[in-house]
PDB file of N, CA and C in Angstrom:
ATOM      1  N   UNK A   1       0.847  -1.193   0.000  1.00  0.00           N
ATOM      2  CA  UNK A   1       0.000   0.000   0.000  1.00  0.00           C
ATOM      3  C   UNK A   1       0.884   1.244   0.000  1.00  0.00           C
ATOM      4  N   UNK A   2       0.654   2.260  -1.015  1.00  0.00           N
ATOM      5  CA  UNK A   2       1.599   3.761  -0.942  1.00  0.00           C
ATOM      6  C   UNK A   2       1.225   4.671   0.037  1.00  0.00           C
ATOM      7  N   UNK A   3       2.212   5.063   0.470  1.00  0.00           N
ATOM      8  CA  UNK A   3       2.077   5.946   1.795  1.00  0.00           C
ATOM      9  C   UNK A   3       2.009   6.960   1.043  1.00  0.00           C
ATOM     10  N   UNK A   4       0.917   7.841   1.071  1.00  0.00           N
ATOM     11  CA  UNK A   4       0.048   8.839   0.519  1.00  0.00           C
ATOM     12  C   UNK A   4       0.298  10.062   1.865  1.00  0.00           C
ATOM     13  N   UNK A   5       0.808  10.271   2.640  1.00  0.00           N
ATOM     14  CA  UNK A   5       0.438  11.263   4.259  1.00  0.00           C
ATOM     15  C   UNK A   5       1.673  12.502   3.503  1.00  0.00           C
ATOM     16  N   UNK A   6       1.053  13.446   4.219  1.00  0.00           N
ATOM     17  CA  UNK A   6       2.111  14.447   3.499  1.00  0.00           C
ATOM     18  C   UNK A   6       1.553  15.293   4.836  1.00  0.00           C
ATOM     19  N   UNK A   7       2.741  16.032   5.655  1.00  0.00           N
ATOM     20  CA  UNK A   7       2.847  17.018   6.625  1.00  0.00           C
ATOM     21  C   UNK A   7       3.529  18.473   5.852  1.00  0.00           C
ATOM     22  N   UNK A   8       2.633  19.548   6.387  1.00  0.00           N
ATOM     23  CA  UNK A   8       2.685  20.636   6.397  1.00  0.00           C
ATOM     24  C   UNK A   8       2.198  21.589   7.282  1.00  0.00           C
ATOM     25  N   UNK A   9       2.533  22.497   7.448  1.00  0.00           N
ATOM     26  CA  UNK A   9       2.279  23.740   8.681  1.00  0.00           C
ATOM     27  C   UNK A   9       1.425  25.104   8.117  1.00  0.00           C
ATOM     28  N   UNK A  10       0.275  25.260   8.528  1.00  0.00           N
ATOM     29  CA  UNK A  10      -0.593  26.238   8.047  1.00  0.00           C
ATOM     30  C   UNK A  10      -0.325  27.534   9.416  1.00  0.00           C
ATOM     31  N   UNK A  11      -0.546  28.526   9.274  1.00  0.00           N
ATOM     32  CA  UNK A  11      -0.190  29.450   8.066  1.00  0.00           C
ATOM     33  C   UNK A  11       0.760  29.442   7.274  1.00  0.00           C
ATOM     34  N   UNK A  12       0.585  29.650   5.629  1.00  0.00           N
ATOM     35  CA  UNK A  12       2.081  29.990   5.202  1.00  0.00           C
ATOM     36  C   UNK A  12       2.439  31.133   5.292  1.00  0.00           C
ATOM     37  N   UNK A  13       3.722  31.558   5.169  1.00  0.00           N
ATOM     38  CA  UNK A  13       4.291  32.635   4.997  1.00  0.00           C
ATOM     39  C   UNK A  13       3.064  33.709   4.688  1.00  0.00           C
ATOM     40  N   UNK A  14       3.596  35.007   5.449  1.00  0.00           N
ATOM     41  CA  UNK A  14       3.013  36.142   5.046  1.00  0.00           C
ATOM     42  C   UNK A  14       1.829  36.143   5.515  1.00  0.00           C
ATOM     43  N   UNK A  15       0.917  34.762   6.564  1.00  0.00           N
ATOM     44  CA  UNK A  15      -0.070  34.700   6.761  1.00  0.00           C
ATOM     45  C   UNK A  15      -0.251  34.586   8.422  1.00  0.00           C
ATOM     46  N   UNK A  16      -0.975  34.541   8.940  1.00  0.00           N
ATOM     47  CA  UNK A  16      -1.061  34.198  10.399  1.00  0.00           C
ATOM     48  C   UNK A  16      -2.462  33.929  10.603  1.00  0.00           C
ATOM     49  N   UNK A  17      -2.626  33.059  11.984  1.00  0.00           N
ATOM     50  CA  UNK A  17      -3.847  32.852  12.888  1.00  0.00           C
ATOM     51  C   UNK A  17      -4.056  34.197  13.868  1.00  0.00           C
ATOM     52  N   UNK A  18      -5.128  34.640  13.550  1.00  0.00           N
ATOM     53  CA  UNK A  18      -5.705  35.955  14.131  1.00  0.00           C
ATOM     54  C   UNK A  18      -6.675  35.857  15.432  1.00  0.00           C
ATOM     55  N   UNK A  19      -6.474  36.625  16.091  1.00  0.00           N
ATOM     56  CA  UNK A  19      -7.850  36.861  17.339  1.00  0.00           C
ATOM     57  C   UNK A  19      -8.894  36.084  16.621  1.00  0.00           C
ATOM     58  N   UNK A  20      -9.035  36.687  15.957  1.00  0.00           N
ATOM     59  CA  UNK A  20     -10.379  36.814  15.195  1.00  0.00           C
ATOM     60  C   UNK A  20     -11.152  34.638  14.692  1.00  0.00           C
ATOM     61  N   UNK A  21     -10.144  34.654  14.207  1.00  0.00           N
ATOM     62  CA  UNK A  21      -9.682  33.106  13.887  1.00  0.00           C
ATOM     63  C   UNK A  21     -10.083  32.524  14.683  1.00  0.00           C
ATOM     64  N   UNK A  22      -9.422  32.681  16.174  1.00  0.00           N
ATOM     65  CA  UNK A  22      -9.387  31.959  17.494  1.00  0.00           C
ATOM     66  C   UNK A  22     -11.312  32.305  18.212  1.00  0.00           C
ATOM     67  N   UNK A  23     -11.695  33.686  17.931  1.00  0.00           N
ATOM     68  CA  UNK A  23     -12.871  33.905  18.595  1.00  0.00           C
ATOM     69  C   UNK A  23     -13.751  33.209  17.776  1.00  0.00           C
ATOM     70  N   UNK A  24     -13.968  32.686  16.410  1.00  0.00           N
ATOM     71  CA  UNK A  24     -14.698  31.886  15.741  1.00  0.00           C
ATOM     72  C   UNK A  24     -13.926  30.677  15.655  1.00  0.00           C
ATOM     73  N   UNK A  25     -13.073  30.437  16.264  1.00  0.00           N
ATOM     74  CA  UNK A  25     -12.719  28.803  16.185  1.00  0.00           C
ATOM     75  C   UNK A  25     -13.008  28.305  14.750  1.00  0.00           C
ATOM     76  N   UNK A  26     -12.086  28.981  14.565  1.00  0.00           N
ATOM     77  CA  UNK A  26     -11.586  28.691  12.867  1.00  0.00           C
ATOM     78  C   UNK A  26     -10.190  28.576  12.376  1.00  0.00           C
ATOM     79  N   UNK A  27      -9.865  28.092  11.221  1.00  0.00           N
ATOM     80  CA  UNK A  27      -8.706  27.973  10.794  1.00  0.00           C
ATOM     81  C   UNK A  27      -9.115  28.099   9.126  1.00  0.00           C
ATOM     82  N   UNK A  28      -8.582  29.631   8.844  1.00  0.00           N
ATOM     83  CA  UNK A  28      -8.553  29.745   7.119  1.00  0.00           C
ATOM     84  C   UNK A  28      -7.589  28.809   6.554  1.00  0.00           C
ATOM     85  N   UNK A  29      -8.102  28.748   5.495  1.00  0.00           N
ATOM     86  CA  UNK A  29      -6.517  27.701   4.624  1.00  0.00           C
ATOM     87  C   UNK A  29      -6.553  28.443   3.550  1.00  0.00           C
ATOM     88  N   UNK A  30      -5.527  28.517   3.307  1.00  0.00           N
ATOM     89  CA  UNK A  30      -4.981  30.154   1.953  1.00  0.00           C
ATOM     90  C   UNK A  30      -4.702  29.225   0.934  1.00  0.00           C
ATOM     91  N   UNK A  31      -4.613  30.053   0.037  1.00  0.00           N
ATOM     92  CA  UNK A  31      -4.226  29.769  -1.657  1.00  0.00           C
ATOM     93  C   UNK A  31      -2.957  28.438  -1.264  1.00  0.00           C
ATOM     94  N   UNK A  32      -2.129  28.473  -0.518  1.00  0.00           N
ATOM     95  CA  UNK A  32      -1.100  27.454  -0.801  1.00  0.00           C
ATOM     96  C   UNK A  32      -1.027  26.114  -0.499  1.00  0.00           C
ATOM     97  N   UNK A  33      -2.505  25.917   0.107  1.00  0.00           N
ATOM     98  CA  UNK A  33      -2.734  24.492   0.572  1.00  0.00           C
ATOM     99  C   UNK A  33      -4.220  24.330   0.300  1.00  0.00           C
ATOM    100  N   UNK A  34      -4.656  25.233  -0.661  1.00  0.00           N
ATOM    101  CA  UNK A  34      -6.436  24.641  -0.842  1.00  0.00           C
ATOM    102  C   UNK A  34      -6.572  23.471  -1.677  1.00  0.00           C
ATOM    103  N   UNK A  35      -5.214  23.098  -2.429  1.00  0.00           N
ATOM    104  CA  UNK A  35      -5.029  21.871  -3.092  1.00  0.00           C
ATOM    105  C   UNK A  35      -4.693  20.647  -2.392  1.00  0.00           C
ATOM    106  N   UNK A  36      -5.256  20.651  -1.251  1.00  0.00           N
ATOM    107  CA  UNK A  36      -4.859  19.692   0.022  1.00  0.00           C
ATOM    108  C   UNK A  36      -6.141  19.291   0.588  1.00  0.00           C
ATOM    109  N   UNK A  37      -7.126  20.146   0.163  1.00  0.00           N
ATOM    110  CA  UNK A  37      -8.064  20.063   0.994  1.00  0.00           C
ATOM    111  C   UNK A  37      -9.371  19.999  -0.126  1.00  0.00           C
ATOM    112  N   UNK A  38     -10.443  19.211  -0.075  1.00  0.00           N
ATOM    113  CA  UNK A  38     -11.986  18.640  -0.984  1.00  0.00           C
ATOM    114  C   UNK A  38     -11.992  19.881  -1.490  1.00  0.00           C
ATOM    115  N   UNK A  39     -13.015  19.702  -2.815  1.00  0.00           N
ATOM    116  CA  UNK A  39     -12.845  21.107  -3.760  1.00  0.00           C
ATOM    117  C   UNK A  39     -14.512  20.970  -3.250  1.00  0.00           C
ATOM    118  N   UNK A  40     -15.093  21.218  -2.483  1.00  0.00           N
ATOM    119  CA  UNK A  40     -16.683  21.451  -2.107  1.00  0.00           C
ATOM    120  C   UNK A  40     -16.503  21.088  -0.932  1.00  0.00           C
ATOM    121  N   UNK A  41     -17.553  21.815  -0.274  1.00  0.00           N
ATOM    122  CA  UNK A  41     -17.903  21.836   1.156  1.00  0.00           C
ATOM    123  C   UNK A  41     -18.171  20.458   1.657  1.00  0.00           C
ATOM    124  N   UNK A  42     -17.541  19.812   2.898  1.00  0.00           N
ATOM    125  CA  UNK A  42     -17.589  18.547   3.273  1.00  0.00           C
ATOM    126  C   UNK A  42     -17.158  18.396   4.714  1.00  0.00           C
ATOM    127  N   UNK A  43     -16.894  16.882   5.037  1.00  0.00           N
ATOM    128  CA  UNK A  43     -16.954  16.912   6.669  1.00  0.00           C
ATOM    129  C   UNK A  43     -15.160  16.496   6.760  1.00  0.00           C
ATOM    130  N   UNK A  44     -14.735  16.753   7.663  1.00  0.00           N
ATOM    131  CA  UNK A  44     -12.941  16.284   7.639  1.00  0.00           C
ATOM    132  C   UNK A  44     -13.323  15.554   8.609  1.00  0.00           C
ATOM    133  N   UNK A  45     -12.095  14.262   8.895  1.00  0.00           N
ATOM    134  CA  UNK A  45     -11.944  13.717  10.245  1.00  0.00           C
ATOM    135  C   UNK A  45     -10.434  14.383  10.630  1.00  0.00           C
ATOM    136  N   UNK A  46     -10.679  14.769  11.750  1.00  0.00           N
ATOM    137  CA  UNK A  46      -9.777  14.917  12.482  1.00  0.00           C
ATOM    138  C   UNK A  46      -9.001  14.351  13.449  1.00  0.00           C
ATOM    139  N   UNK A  47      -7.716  14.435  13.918  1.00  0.00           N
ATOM    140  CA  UNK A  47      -7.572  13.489  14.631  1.00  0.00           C
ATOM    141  C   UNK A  47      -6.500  14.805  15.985  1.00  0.00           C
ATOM    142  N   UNK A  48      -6.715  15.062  16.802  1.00  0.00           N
ATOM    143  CA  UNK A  48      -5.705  15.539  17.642  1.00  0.00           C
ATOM    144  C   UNK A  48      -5.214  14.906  18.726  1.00  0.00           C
ATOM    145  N   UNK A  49      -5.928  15.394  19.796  1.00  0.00           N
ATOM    146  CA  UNK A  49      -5.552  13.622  20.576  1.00  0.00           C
ATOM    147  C   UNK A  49      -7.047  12.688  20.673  1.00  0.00           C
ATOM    148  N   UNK A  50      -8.421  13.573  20.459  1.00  0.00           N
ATOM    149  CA  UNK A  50      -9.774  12.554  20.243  1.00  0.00           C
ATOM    150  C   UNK A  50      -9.637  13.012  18.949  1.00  0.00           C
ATOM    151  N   UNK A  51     -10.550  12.437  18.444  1.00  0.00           N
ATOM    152  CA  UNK A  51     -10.990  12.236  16.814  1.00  0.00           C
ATOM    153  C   UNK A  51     -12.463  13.383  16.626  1.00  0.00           C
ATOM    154  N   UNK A  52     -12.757  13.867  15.871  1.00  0.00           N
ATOM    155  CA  UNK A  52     -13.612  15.359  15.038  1.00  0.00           C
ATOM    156  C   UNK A  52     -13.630  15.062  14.148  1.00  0.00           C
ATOM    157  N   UNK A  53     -15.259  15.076  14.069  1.00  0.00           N
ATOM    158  CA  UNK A  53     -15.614  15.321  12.538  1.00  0.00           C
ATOM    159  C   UNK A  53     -15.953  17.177  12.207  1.00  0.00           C
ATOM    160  N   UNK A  54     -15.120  17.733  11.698  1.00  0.00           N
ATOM    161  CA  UNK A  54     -15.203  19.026  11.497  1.00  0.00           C
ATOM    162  C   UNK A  54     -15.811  19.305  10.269  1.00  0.00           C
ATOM    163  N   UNK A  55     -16.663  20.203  10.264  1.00  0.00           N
ATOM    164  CA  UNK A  55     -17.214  21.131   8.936  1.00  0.00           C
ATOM    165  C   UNK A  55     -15.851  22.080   8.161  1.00  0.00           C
ATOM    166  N   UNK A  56     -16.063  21.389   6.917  1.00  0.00           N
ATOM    167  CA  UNK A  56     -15.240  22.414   5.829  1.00  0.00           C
ATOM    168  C   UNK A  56     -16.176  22.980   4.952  1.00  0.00           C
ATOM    169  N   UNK A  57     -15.339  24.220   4.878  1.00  0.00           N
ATOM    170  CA  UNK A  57     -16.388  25.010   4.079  1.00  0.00           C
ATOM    171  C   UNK A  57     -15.642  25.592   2.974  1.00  0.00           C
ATOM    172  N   UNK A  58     -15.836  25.107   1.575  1.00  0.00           N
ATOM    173  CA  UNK A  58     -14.836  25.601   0.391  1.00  0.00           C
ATOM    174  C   UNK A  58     -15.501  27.124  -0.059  1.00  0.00           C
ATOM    175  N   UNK A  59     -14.510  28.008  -0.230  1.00  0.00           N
ATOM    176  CA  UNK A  59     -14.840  29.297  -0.295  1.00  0.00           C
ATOM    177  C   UNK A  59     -14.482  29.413  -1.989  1.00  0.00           C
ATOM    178  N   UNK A  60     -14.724  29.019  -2.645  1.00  0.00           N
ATOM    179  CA  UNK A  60     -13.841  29.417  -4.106  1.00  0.00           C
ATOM    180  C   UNK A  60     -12.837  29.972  -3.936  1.00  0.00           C
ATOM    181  N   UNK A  61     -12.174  31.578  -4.578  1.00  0.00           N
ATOM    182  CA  UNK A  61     -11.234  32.071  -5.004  1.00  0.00           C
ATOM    183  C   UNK A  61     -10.641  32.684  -2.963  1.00  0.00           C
ATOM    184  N   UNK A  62     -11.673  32.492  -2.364  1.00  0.00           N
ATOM    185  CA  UNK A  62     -11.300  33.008  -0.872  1.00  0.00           C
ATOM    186  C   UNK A  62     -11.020  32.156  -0.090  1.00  0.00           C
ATOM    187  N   UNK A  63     -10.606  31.950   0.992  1.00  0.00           N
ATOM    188  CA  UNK A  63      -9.525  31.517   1.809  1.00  0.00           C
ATOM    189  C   UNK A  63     -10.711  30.441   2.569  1.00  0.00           C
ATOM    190  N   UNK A  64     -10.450  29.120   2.466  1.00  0.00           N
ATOM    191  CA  UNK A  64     -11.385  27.876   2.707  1.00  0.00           C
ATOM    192  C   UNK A  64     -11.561  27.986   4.410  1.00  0.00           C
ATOM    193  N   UNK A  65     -12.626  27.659   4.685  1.00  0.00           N
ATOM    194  CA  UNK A  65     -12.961  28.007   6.511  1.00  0.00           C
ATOM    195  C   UNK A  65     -13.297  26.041   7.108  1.00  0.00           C
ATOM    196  N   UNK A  66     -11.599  26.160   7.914  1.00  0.00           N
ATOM    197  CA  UNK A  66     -12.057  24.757   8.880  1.00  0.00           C
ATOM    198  C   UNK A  66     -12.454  25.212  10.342  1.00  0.00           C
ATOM    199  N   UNK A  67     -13.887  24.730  10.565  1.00  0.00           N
ATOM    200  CA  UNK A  67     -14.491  24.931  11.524  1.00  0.00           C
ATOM    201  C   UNK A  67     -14.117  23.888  12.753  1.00  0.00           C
ATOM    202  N   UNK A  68     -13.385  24.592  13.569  1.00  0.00           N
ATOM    203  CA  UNK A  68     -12.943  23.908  14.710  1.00  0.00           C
ATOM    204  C   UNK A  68     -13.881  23.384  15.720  1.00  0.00           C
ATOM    205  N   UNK A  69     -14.567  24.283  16.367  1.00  0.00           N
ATOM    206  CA  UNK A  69     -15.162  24.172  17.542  1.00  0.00           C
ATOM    207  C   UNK A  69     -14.693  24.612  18.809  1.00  0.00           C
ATOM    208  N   UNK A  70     -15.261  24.160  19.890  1.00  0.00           N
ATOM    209  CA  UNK A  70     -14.962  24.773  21.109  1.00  0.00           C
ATOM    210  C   UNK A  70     -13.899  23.977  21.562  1.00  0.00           C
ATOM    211  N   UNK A  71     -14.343  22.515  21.561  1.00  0.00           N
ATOM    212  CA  UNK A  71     -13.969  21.401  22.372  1.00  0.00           C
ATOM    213  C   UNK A  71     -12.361  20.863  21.152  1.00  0.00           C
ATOM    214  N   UNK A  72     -12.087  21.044  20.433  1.00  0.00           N
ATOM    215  CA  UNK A  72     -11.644  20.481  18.912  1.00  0.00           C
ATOM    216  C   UNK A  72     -10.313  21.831  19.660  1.00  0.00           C
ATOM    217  N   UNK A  73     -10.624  23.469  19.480  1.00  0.00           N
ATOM    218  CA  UNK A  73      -9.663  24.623  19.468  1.00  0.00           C
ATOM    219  C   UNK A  73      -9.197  24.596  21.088  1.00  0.00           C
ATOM    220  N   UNK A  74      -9.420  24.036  22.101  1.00  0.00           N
ATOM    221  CA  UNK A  74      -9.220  23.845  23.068  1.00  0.00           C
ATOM    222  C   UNK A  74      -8.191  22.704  23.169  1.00  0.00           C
ATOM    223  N   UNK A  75      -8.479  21.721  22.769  1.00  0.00           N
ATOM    224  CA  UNK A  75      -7.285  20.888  22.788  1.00  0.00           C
ATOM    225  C   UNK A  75      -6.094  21.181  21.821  1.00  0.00           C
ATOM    226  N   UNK A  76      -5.865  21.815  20.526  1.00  0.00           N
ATOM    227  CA  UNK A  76      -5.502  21.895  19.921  1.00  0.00           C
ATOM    228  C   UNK A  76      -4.263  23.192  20.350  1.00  0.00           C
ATOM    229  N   UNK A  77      -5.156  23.467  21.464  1.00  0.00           N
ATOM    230  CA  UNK A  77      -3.973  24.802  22.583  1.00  0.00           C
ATOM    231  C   UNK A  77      -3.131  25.459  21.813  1.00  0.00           C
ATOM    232  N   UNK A  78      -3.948  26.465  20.586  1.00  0.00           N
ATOM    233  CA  UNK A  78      -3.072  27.730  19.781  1.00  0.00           C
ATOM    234  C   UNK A  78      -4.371  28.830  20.238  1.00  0.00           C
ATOM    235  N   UNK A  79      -3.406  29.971  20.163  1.00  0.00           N
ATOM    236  CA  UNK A  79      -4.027  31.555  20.389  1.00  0.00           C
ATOM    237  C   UNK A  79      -3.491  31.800  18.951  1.00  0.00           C
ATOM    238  N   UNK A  80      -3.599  32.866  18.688  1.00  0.00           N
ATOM    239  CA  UNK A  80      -3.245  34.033  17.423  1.00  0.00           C
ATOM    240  C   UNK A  80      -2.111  34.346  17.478  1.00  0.00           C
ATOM    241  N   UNK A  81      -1.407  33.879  16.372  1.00  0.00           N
ATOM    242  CA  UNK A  81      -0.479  34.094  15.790  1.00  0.00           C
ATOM    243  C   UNK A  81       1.030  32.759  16.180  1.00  0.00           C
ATOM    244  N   UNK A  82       0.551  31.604  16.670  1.00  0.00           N
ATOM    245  CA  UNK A  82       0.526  30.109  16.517  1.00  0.00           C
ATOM    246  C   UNK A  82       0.464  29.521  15.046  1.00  0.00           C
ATOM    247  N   UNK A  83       0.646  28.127  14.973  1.00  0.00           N
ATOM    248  CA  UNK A  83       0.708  27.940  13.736  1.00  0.00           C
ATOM    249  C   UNK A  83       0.131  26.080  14.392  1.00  0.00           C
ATOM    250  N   UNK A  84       0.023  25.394  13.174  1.00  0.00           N
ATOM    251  CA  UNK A  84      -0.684  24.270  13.241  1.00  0.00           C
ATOM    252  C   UNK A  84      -0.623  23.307  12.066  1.00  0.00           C
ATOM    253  N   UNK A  85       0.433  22.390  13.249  1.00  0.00           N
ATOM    254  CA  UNK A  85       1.065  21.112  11.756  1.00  0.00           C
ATOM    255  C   UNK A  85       0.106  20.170  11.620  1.00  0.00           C
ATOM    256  N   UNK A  86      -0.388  20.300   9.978  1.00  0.00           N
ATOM    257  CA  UNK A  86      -1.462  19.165   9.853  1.00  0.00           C
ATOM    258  C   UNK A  86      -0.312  17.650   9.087  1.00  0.00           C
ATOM    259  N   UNK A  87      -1.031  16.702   9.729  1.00  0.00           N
ATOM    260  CA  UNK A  87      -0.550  15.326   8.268  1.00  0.00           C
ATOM    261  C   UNK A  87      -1.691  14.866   7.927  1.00  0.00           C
ATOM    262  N   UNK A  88      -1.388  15.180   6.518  1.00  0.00           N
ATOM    263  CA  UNK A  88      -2.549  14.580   6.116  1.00  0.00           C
ATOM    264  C   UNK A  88      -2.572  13.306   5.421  1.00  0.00           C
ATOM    265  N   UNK A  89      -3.429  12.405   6.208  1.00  0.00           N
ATOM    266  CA  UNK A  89      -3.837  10.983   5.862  1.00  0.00           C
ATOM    267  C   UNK A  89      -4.511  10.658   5.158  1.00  0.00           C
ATOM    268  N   UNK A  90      -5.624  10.937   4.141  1.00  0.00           N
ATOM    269  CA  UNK A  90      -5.774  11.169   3.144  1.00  0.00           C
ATOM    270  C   UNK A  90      -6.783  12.162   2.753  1.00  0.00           C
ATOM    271  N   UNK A  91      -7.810  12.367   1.597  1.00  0.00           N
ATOM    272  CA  UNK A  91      -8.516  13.279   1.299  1.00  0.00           C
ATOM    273  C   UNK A  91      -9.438  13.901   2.059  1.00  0.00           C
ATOM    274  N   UNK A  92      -9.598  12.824   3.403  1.00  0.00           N
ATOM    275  CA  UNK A  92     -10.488  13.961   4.355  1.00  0.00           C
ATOM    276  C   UNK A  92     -10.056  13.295   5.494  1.00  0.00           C
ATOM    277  N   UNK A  93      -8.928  13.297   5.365  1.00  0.00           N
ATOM    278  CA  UNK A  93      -8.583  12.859   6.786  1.00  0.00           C
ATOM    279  C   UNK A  93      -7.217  13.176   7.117  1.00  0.00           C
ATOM    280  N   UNK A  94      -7.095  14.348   8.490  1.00  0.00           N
ATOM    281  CA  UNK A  94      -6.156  14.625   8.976  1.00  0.00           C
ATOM    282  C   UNK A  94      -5.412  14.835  10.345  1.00  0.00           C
ATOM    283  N   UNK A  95      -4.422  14.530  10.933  1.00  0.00           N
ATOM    284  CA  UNK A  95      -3.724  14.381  12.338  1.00  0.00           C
ATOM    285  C   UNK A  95      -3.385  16.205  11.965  1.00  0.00           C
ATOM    286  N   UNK A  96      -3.774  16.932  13.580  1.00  0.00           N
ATOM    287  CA  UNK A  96      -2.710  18.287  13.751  1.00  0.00           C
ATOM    288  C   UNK A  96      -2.692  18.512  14.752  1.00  0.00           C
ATOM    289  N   UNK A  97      -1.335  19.266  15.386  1.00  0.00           N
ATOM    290  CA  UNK A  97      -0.919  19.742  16.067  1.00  0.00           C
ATOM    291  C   UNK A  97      -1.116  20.851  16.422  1.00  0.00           C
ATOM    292  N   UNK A  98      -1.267  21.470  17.657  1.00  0.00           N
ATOM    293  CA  UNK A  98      -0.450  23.144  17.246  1.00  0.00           C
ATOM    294  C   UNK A  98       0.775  23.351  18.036  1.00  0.00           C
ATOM    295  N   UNK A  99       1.164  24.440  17.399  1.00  0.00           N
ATOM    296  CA  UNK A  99       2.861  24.689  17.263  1.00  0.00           C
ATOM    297  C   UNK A  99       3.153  26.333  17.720  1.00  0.00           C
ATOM    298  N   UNK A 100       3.027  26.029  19.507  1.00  0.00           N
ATOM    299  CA  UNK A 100       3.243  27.874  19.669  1.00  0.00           C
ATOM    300  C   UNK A 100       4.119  28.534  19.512  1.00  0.00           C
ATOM    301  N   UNK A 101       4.233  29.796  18.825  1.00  0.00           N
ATOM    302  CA  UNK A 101       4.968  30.497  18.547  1.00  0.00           C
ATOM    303  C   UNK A 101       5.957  31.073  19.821  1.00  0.00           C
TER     304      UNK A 101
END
C-alpha cells in the first residue's frame, strides 16, 4: 500500500492565525494548501488527541474556513499568531498539532 500522508504547517508565509480566527474557532486555509483540501464543502476527520468530525467550508477564489469548535480549538492549545502542523492521511482525513509560537 503507498504511503500517501504528506505534513505541512498552516499558516504559510506572510499569513497568520488571528484573534479573530481563534474567537470563531476557525482555521482559514490560503491559496497554498487549498489543493490539500476537498474542492466542495464537506466533513474532515480529524484526529488531535480525540478524533472530530469538522465542517469544511470551500470558499472558491477566498480563503477555505475549517471549523474547529470549542472542544476540537481547546485541545488543539493555539491563540493568534501560533501555527498548526497538519498530516494529512488522506482526502479527508487529517492528524494536527499546534505549534506555539
Amino acid at each position: 500500500m503507498k504511503n500517501t500522508s504528506l505534513t505541512f504547517t498552516l499558516p504559510s508565509d506572510g499569513n497568520s492565525i488571528t484573534e479573530n480566527d481563534i474567537k470563531n474557532k476557525q482555521l482559514r486555509i490560503t491559496a497554498a494548501f487549498k489543493g490539500l483540501f476537498p474542492e466542495q464543502n464537506d466533513e474532515l476527520k480529524i484526529t488531535i488527541k480525540n478524533d472530530y468530525t469538522i465542517p469544511f467550508k470551500h470558499k472558491g477564489k477566498r480563503s477555505h474556513i475549517l471549523r474547529l469548535g470549542s472542544d476540537a480549538l481547546e485541545e488543539l492549545g493555539i491563540k493568534a499568531g501560533d501555527k498548526v502542523k497538519f498530516i494529512r492521511i488522506g482526502a479527508r482525513e487529517f492528524k494536527m498539532e499546534g505549534v506555539r509560537s
